[in-house]
Protein backbone atom coordinates (compact mmCIF):
# COMPACT_ATOMS: atom_id res chain seq x y z
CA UNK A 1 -19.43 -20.01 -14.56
CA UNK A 2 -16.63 -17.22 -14.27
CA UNK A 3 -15.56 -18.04 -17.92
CA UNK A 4 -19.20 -17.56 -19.23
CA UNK A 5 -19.39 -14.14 -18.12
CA UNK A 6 -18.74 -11.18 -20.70
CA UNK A 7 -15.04 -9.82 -20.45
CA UNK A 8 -16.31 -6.71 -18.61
CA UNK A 9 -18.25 -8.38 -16.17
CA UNK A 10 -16.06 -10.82 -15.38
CA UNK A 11 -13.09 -7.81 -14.51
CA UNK A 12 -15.59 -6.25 -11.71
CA UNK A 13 -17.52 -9.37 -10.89
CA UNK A 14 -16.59 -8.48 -7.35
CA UNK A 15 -19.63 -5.91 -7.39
CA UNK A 16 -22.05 -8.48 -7.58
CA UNK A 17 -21.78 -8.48 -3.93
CA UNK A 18 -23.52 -5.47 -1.83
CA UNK A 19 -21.41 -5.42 1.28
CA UNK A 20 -18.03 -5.49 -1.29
CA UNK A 21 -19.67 -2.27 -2.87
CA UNK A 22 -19.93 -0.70 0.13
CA UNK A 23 -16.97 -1.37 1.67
CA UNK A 24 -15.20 -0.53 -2.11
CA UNK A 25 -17.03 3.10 -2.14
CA UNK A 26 -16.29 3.71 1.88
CA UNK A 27 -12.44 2.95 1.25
CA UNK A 28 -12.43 4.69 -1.56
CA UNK A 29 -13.39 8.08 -0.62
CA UNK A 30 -11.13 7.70 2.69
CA UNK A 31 -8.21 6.40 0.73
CA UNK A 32 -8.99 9.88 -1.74
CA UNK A 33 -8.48 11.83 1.38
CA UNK A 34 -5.43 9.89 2.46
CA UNK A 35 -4.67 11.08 -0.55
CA UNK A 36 -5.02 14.85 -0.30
CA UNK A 37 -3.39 14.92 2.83
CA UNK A 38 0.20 13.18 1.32
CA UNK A 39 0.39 15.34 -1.64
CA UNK A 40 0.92 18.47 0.98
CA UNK A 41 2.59 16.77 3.24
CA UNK A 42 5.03 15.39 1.64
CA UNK A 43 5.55 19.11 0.03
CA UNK A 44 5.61 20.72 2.94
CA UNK A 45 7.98 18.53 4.64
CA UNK A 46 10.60 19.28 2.28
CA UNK A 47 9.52 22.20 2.45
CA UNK A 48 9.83 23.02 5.76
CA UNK A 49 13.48 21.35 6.01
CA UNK A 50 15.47 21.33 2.59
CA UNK A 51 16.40 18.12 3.74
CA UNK A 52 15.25 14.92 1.61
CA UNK A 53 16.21 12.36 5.38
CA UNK A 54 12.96 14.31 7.13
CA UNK A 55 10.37 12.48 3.93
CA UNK A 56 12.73 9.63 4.94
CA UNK A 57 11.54 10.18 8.20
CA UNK A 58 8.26 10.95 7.98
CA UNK A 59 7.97 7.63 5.91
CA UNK A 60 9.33 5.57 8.73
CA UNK A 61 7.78 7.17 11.44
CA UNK A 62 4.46 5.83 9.90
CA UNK A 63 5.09 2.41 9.36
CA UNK A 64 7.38 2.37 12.40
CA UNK A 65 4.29 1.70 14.32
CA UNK A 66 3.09 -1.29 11.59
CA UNK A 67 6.30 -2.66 12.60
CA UNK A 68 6.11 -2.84 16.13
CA UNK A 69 2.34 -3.37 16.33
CA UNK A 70 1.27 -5.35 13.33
CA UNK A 71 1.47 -8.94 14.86
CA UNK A 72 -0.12 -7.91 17.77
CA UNK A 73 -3.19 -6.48 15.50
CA UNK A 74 -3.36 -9.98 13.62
CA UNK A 75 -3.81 -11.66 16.88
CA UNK A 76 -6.72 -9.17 17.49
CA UNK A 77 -8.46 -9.93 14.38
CA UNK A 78 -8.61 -13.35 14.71
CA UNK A 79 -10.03 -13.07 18.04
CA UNK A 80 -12.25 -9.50 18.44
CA UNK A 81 -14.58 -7.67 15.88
CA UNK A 82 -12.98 -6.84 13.14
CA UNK A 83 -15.75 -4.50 12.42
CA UNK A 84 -15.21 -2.76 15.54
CA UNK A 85 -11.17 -2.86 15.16
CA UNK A 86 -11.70 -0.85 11.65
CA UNK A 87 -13.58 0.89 13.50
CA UNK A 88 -11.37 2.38 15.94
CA UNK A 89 -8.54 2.56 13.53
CA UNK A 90 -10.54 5.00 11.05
CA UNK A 91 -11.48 6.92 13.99
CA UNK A 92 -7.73 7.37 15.18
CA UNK A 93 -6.85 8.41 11.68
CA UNK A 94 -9.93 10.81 11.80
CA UNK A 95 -8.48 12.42 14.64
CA UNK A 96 -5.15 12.93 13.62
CA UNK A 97 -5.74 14.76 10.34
CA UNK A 98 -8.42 17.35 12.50
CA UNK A 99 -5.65 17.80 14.90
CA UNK A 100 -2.84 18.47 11.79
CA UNK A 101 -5.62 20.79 9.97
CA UNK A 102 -5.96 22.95 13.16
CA UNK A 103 -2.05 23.52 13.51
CA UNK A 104 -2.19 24.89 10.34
CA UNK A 105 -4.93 26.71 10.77
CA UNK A 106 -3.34 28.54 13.88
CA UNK A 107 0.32 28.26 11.83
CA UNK A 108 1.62 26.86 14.99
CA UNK A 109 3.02 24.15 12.94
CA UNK A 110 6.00 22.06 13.38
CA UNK A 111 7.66 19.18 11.28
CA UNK A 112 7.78 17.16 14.67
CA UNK A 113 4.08 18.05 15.01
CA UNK A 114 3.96 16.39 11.15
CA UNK A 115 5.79 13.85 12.29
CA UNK A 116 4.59 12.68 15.74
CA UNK A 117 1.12 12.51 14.09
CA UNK A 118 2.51 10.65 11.67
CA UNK A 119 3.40 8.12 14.03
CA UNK A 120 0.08 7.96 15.55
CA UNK A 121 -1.88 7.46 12.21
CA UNK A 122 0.62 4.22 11.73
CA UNK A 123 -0.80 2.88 15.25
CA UNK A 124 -4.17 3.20 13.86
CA UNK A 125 -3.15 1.47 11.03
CA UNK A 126 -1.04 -1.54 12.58
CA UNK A 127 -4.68 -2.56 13.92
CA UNK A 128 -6.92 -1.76 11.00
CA UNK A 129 -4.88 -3.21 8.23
CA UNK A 130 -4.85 -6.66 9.41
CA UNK A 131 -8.26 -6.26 9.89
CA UNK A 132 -9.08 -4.79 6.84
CA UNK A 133 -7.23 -7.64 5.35
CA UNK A 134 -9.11 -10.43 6.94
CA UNK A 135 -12.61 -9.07 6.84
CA UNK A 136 -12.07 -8.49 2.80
CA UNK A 137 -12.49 -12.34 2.18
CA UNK A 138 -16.01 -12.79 4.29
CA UNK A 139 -16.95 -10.27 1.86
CA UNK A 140 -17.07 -12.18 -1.18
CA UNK A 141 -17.32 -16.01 -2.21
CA UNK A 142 -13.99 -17.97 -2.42
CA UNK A 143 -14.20 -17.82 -6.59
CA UNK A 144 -14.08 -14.21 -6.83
CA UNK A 145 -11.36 -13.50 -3.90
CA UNK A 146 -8.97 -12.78 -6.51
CA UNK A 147 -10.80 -10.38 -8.38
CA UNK A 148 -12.00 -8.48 -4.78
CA UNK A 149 -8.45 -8.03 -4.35
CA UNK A 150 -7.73 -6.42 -7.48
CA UNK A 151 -10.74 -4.57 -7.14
CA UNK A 152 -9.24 -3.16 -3.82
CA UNK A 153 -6.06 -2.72 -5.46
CA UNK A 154 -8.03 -0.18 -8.23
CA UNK A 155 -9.69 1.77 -5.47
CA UNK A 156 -6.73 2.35 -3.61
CA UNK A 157 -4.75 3.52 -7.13
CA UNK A 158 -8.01 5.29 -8.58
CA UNK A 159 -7.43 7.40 -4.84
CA UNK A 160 -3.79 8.07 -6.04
CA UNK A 161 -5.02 9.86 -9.32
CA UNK A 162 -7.91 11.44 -7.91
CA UNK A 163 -6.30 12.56 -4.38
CA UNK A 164 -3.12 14.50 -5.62
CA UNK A 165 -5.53 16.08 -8.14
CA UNK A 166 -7.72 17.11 -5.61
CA UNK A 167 -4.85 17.80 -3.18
CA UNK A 168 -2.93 20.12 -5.92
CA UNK A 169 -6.70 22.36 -6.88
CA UNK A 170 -6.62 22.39 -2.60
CA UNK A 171 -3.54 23.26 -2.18
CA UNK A 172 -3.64 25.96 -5.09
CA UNK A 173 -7.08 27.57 -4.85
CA UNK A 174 -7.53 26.86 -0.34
CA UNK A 175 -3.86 26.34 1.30
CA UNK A 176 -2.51 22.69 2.46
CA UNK A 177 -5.46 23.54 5.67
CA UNK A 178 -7.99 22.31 3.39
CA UNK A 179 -5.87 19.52 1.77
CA UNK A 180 -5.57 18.03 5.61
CA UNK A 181 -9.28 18.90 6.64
CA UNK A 182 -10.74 17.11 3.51
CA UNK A 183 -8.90 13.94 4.93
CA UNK A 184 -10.30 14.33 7.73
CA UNK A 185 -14.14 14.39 6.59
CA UNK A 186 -13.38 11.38 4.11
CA UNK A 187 -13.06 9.11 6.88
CA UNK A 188 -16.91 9.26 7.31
CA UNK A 189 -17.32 7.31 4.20
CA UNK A 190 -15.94 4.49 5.24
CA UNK A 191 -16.97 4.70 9.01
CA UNK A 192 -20.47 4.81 7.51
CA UNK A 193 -19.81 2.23 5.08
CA UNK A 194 -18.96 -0.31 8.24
CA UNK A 195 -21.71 0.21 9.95
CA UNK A 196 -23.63 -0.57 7.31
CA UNK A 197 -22.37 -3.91 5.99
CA UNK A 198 -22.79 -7.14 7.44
CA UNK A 199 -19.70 -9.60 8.87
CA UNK A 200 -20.48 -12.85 9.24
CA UNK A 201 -17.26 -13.64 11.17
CA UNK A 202 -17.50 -14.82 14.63
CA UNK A 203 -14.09 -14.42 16.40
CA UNK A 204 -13.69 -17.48 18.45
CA UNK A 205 -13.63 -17.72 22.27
CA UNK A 206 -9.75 -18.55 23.07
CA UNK A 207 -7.62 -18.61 26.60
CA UNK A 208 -4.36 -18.86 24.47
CA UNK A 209 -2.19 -16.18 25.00
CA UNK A 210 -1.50 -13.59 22.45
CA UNK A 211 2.41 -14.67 22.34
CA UNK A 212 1.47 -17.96 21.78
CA UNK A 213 -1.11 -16.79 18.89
CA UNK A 214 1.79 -15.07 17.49
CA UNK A 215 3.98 -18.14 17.54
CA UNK A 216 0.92 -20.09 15.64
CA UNK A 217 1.06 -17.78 12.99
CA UNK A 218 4.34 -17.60 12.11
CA UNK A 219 4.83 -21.38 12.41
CA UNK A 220 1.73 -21.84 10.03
CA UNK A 221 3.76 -19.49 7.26
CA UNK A 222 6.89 -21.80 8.14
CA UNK A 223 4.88 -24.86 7.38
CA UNK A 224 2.72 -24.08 4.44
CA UNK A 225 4.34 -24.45 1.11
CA UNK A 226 4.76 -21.55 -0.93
CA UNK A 227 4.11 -18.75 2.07
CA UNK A 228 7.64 -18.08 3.26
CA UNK A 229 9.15 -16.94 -0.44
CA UNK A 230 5.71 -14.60 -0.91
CA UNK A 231 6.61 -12.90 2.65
CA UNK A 232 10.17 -12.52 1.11
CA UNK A 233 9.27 -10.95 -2.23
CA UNK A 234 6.60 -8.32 -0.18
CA UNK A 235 9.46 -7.34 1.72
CA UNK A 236 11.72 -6.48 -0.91
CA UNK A 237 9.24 -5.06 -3.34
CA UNK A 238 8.38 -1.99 -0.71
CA UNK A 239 12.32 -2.06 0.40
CA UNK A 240 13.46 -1.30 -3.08
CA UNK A 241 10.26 -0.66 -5.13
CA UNK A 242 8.10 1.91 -3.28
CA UNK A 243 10.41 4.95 -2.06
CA UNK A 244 10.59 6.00 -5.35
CA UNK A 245 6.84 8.18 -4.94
CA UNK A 246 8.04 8.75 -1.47
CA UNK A 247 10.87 11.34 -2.78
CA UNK A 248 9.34 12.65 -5.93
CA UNK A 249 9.46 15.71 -4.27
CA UNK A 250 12.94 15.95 -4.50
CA UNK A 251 13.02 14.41 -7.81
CA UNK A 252 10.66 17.66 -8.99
CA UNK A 253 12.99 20.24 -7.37
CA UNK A 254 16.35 19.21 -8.33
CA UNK A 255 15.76 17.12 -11.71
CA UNK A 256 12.82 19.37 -13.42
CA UNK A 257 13.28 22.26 -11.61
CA UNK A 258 9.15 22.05 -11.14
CA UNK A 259 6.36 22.84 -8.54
CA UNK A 260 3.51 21.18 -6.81
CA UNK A 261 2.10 20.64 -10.98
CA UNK A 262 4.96 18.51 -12.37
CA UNK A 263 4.74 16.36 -8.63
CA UNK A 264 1.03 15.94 -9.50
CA UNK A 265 1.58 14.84 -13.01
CA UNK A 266 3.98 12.13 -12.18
CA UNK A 267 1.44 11.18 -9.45
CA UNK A 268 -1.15 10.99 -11.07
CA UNK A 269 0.78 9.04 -14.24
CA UNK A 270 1.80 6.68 -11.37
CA UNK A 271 -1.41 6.12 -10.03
CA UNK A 272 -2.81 5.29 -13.62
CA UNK A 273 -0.29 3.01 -14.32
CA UNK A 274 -0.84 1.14 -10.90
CA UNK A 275 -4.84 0.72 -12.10
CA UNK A 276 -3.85 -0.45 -15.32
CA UNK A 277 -1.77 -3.28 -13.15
CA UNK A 278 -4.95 -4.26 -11.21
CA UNK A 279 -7.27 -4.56 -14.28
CA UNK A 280 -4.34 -6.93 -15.60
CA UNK A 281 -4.82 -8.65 -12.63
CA UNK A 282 -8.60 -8.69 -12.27
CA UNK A 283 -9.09 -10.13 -15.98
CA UNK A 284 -7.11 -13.34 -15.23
CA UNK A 285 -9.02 -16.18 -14.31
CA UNK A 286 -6.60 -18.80 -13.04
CA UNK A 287 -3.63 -18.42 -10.19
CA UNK A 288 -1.24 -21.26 -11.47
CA UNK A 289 2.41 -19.54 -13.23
CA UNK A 290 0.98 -16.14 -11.43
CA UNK A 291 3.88 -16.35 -8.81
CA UNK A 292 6.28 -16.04 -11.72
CA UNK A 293 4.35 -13.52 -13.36
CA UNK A 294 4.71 -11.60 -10.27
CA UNK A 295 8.34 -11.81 -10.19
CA UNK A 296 8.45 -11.15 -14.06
CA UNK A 297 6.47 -7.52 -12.94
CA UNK A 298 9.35 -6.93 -9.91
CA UNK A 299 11.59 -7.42 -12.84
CA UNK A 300 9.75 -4.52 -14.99
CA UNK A 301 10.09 -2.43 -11.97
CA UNK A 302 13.19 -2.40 -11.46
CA UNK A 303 14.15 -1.30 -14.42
CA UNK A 304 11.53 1.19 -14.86
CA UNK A 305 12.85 3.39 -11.67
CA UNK A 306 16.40 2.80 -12.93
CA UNK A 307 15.49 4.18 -16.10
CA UNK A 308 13.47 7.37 -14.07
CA UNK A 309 16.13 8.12 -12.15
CA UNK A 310 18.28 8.83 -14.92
CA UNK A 311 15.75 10.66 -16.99
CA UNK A 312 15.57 14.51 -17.70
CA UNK A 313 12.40 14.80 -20.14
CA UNK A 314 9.44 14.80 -18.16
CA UNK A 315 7.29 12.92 -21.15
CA UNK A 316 9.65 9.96 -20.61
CA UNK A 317 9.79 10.15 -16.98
CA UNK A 318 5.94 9.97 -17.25
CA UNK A 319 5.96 7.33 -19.21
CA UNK A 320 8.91 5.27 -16.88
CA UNK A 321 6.75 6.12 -13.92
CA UNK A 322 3.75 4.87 -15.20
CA UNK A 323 4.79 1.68 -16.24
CA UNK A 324 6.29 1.19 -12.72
CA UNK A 325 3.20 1.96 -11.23
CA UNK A 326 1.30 -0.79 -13.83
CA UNK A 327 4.52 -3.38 -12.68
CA UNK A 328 4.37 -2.58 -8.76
CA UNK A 329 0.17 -3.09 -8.49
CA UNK A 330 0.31 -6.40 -10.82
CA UNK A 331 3.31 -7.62 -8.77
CA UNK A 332 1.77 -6.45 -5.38
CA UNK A 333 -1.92 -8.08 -6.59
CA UNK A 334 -0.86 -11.64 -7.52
CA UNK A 335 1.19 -11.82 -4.38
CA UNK A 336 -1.69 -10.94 -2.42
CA UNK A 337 -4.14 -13.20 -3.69
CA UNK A 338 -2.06 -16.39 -3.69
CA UNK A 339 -1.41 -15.60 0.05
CA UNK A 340 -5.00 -14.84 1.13
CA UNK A 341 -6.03 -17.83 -1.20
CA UNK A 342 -3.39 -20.12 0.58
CA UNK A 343 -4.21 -19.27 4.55
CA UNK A 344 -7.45 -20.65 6.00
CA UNK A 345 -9.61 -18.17 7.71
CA UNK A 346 -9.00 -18.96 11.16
CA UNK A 347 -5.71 -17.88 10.84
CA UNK A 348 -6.05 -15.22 8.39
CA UNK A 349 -5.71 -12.30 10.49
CA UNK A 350 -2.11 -13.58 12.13
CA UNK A 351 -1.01 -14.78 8.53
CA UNK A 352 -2.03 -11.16 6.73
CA UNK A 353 -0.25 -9.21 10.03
CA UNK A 354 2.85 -11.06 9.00
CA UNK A 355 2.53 -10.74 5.41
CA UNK A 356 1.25 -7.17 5.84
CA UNK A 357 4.52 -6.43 8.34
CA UNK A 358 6.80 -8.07 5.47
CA UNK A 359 4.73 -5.84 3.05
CA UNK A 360 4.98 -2.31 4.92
CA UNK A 361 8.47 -2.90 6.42
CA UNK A 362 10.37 -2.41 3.61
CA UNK A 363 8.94 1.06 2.86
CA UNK A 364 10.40 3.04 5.94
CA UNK A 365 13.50 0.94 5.55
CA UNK A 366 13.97 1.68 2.33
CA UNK A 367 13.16 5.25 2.74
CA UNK A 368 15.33 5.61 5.29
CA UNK A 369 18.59 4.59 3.35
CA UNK A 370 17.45 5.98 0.13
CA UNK A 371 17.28 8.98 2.06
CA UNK A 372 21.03 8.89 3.24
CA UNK A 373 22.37 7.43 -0.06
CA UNK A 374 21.11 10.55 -1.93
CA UNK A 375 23.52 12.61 -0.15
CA UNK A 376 26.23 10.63 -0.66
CA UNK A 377 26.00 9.16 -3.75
CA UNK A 378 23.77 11.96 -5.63
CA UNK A 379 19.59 11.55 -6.45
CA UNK A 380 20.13 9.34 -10.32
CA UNK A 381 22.36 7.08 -8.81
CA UNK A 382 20.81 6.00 -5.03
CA UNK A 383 17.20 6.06 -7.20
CA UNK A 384 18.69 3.88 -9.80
CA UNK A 385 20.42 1.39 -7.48
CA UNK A 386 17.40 0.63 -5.82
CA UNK A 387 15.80 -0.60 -9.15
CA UNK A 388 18.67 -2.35 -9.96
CA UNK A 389 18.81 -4.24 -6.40
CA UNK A 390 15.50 -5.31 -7.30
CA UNK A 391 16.03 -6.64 -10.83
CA UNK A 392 18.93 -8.49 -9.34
CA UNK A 393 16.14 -9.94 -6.51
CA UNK A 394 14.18 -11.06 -9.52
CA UNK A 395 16.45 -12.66 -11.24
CA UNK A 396 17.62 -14.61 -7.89
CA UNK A 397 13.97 -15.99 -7.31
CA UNK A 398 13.48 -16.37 -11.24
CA UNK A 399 16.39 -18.81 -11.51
CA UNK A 400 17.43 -20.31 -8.02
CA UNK A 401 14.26 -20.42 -5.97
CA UNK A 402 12.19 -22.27 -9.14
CA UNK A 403 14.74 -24.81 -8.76
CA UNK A 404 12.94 -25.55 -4.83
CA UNK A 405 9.52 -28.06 -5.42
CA UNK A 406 7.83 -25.76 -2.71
CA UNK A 407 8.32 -22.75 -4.50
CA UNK A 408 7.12 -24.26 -7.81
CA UNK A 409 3.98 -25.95 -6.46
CA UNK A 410 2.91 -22.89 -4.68
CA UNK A 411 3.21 -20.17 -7.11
């Protein structure tokens, strides 16, 4: 049926279904917000410390709490609303960018203000993204999983190009106030969107602990063929492949000598690249070789931000960035399908908290030590060892790890 379809209609096929349209549009507009608010803060940040450790920081500080919380959150959505869990996650969220617009407002702002809300948001999100990630399936029939996820993937990337233009007109025209109060307001969308849409999960009435719950989780990603080497690759594709965005900032100051217009180019260049990567995604039909397709992509990557770190024409560093955003989304797609097409969906919120942990780990960790190895070993360098690390990660899982029948069967 899927290969009867017209080419375009079989890319957003996902649409058929009202409750995935919805949900799409509600995420959306919030992510657009998101957004707005990480263009200036991210800029004001650096520039409120000269100091390329506090975006380190500020990246860590808001997956910190995805770290700590995240299998606790799976256990939730396997057992509680997930309706209600988004919920109170989007309202957390909500909160925090009202409270960060009115320190601005009053200029009684601080970067530990920046960052201790920062920190806060990431609790919200250790509960909503598991969540999130195991509502997405009831959403859709089990044919057209694959495209919903690389529908998601476009929303979220169409947000990067849209929200730092938005965020650099706010920030221009209104002052970073605005950029943090129109975050705040997008969060409506997609509180309006859930109550709106209808979940037909029932959590299940349990007296197992939540430890134990844990423990069933992680055992079930031990046991099932093919899970343990996706959890791997997520880990090292945000540890090595995603702080590159994170310190464009200082990329724009010290390499091109630019303003808050040269980091929205590269941006938004990024974020097209990353749709062009879901589309990719979205037009395949069948899973089977994707698993090396996805490690083909990490390969891409890497050498695409070894090549940007070393580049001083912004055309080419435009062009490197974008096909590192196209690389990281296909990558980042594929491995999320086959892992939410592998779990069953009693388990799928404990099995997408560990995944989504693996996932979001590596991005304050890799932050974190990009941001001391700049120092030390100068911006081109750190920035191009990181895409080298992950070219040589490729390779390792291109050549040894096909050699394992587990690892062959499942991707």
């Amino acid at each position: 049926m899927v290969e009867s379809l017209p080419f375009l209609h079989r890319i957003f096929r996902a649409f058929r279904y009202r409750d995935f349209r919805i949900m799409w549009l509600g995420a959306c507009v919030s992510t657009i917000g998101t957004f707005v608010q990480q263009f200036a803060q991210g800029w004001l940040v650096y520039d409120l410390t000269k100091d390329p450790f506090y975006l380190g920081l500020d990246l860590f500080l808001g997956q910190l709490p995805i770290i700590l919380f995240s299998l606790v959150g799976g256990v939730f959505a396997d057992r509680l609303d997930r309706k209600k869990m988004l919920l109170a996650s989007q309202y957390i969220q909500m909160i925090c960018a009202f409270v960060l617009t009115a320190l601005f407002a009053t200029h009684a702002v601080h970067v530990w203000h920046i960052l201790t809300l920062s920190f806060f948001v990431g609790i919200g999100q250790s509960f909503g993204g598991p969540a999130y990630s195991a509502l997405l399936p009831t959403l859709v029939d089990p044919e057209d999983l694959a495209n919903a996820i690389s529908m998601n993937s476009i929303q979220f990337n169409l947000a990067r190009i849209i929200g730092p233009t938005l965020g650099g007109l706010a920030y221009t025209v209104f002052g970073p106030t605005w950029c943090f109060a129109l975050n705040g307001f997008s969060y409506v969308a997609v509180i309006i969107s859930l109550f709106v849409i209808k979940v037909q999960f029932v959590a299940p009435k349990t007296q197992t602990s939540v430890l134990k719950s844990m423990k069933e989780g992680i055992s079930f990603i031990r046991d099932r063929e093919g899970l343990k080497p996706l959890v791997v690759l997520a880990f090292c594709t945000t540890l090595f492949g995603f702080s590159l965005t994170g310190f464009l900032p200082v990329i724009v100051r010290t390499i091109f000598h630019g303003g808050p217009g040269t980091y929205e180019l590269l941006l938004v260049f990024s974020g097209a690249g990353s749709i062009c990567g879901a589309l990719l995604v979205a037009a395949m039909e069948k899973l089977k070789g994707q698993g090396r397709l996805a490690v083909l992509a990490l390969f891409a990557l890497g050498l695409a931000t070894a090549g940007f770190a070393f580049s001083k024409w912004l055309p080419v560093s435009c062009i490197l960035i974008f096909l590192a955003g196209t690389a990281v989304m296909a990558s980042a797609s594929l491995m999320l399908s086959l892992v939410q097409l592998i779990v069953v969906d009693s388990m799928r919120g404990r099995v997408m908290s560990v995944y989504n942990l693996a996932f979001r780990a590596g991005i304050p960790l890799g932050a974190l030590i990009l941001g001391k190895l700049i120092p030390i070993l100068g911006l081109s360098i750190a920035v191009a060892g990181f895409g080298l690390s992950l070219v040589a990660v490729a390779v390792y899982f291109l050549i040894v790890m096909t050699k394992v029948p587990t690892f062959q069967r499942s991707v």
